[in-house]
N, C-alpha and C. Protein backbone atom coordinates (compact mmCIF):
# COMPACT_ATOMS: atom_id res chain seq x y z
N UNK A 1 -246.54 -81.98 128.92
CA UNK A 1 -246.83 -82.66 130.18
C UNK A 1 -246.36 -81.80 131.34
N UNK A 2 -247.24 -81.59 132.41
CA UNK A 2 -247.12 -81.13 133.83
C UNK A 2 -246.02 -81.67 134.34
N UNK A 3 -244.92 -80.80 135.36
CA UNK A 3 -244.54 -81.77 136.48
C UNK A 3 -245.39 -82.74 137.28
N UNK A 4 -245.22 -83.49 137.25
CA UNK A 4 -245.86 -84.17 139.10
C UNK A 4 -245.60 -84.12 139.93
N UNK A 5 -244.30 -84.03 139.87
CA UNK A 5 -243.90 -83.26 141.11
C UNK A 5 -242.08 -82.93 141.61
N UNK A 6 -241.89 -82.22 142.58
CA UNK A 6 -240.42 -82.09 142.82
C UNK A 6 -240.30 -82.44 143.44
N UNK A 7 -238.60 -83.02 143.71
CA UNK A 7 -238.24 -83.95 144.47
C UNK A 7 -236.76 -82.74 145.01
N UNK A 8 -236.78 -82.57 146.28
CA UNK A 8 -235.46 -81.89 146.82
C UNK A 8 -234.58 -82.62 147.39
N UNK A 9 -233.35 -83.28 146.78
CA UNK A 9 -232.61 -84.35 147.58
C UNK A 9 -230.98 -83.22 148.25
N UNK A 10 -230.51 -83.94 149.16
CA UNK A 10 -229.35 -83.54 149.79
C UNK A 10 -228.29 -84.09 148.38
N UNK A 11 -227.15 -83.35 148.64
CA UNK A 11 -225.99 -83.39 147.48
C UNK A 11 -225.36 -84.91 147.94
N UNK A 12 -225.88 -85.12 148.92
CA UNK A 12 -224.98 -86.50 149.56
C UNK A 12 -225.83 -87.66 149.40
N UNK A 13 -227.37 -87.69 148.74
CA UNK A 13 -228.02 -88.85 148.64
C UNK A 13 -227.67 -89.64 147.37
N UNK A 14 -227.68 -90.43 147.06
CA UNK A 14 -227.23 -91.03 145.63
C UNK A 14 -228.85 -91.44 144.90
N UNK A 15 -228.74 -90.41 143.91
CA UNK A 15 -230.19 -90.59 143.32
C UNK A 15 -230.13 -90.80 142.37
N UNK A 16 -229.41 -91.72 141.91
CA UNK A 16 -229.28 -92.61 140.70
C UNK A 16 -230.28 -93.72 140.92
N UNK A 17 -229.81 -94.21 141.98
CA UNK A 17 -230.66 -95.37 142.76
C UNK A 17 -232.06 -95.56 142.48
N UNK A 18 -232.23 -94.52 142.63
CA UNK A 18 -233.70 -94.07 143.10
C UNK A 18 -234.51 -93.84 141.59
N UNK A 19 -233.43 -93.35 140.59
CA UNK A 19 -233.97 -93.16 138.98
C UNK A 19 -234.21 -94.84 138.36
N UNK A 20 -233.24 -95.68 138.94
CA UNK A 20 -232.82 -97.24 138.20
C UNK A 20 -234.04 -97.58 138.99
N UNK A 21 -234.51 -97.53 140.36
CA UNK A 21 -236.06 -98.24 140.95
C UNK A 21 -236.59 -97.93 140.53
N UNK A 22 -237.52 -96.38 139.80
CA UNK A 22 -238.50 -96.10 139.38
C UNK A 22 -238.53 -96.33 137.79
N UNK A 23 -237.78 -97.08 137.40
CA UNK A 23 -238.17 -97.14 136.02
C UNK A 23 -238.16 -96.32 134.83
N UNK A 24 -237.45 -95.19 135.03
CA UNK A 24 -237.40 -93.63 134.21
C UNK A 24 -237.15 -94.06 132.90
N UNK A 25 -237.72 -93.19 131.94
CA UNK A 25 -237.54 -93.21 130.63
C UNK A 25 -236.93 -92.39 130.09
N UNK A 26 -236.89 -91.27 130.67
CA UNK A 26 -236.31 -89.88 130.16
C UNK A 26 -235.38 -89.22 131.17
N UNK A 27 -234.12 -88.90 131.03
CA UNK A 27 -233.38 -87.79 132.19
C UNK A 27 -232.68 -87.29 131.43
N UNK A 28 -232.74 -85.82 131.87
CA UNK A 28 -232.49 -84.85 131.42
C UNK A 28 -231.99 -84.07 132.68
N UNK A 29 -230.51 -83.62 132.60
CA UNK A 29 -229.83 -82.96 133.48
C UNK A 29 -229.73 -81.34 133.30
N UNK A 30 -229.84 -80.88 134.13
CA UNK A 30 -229.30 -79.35 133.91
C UNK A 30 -228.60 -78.96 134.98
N UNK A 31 -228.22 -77.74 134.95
CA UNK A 31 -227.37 -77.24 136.30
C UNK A 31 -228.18 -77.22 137.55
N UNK A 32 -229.31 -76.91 137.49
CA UNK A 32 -230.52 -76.57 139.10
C UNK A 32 -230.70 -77.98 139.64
N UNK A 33 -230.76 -79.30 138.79
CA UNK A 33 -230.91 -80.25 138.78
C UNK A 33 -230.67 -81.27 137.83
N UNK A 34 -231.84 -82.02 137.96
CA UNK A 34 -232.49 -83.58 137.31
C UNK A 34 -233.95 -83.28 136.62
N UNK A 35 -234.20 -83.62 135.59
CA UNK A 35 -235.82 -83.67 135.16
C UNK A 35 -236.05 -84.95 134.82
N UNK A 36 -236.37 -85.95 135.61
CA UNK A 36 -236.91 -87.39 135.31
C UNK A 36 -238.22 -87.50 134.62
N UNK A 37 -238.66 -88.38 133.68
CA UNK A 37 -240.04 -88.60 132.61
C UNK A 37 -240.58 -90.12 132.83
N UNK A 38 -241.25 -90.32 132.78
CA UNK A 38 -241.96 -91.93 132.84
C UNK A 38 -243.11 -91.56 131.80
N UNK A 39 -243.68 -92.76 131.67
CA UNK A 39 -244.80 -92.64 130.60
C UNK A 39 -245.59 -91.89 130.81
N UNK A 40 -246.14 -91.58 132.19
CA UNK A 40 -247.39 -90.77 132.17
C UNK A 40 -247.02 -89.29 133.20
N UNK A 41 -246.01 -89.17 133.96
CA UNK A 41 -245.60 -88.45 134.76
C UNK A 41 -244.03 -88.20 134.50
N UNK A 42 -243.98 -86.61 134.93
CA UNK A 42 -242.40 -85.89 134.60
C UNK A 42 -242.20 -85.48 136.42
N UNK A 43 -241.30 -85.50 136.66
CA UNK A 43 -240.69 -84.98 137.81
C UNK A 43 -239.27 -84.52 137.79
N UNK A 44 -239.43 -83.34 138.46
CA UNK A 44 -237.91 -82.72 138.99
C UNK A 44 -237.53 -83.01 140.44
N UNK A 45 -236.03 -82.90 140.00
CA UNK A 45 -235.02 -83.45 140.92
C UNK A 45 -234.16 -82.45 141.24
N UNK A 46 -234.60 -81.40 142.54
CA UNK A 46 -233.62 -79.99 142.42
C UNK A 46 -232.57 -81.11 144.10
N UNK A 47 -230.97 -80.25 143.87
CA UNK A 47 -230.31 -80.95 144.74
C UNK A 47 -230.31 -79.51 145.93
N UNK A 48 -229.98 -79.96 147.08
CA UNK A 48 -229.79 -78.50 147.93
C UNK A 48 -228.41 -78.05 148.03
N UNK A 49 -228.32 -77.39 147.69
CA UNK A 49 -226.35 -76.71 148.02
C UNK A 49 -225.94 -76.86 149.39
């Protein structure tokens, strides 16, 4: 599966929030970021330094 898309958040937004509203099925952390999954769409979650 494709990204759908990236998401660039500030280090100070709380994007947990934002994973528990959308319903995520899959997260997967790494150092650059977040890789969030839903049934039909994957998205990354890079933070800005």
């Amino acid at each position: 599966m494709e990204l759908s898309c990236i998401i660039y958040l500030r280090m100070n937004i709380n994007y947990r929030k934002i994973l528990i509203e959308s319903r995520i099925e899959k997260i997967m952390g790494f150092s650059g970021g977040v890789v969030i999954e839903g049934a039909k769409w994957k998205c990354l979650i890079k933070r800005f330094v």
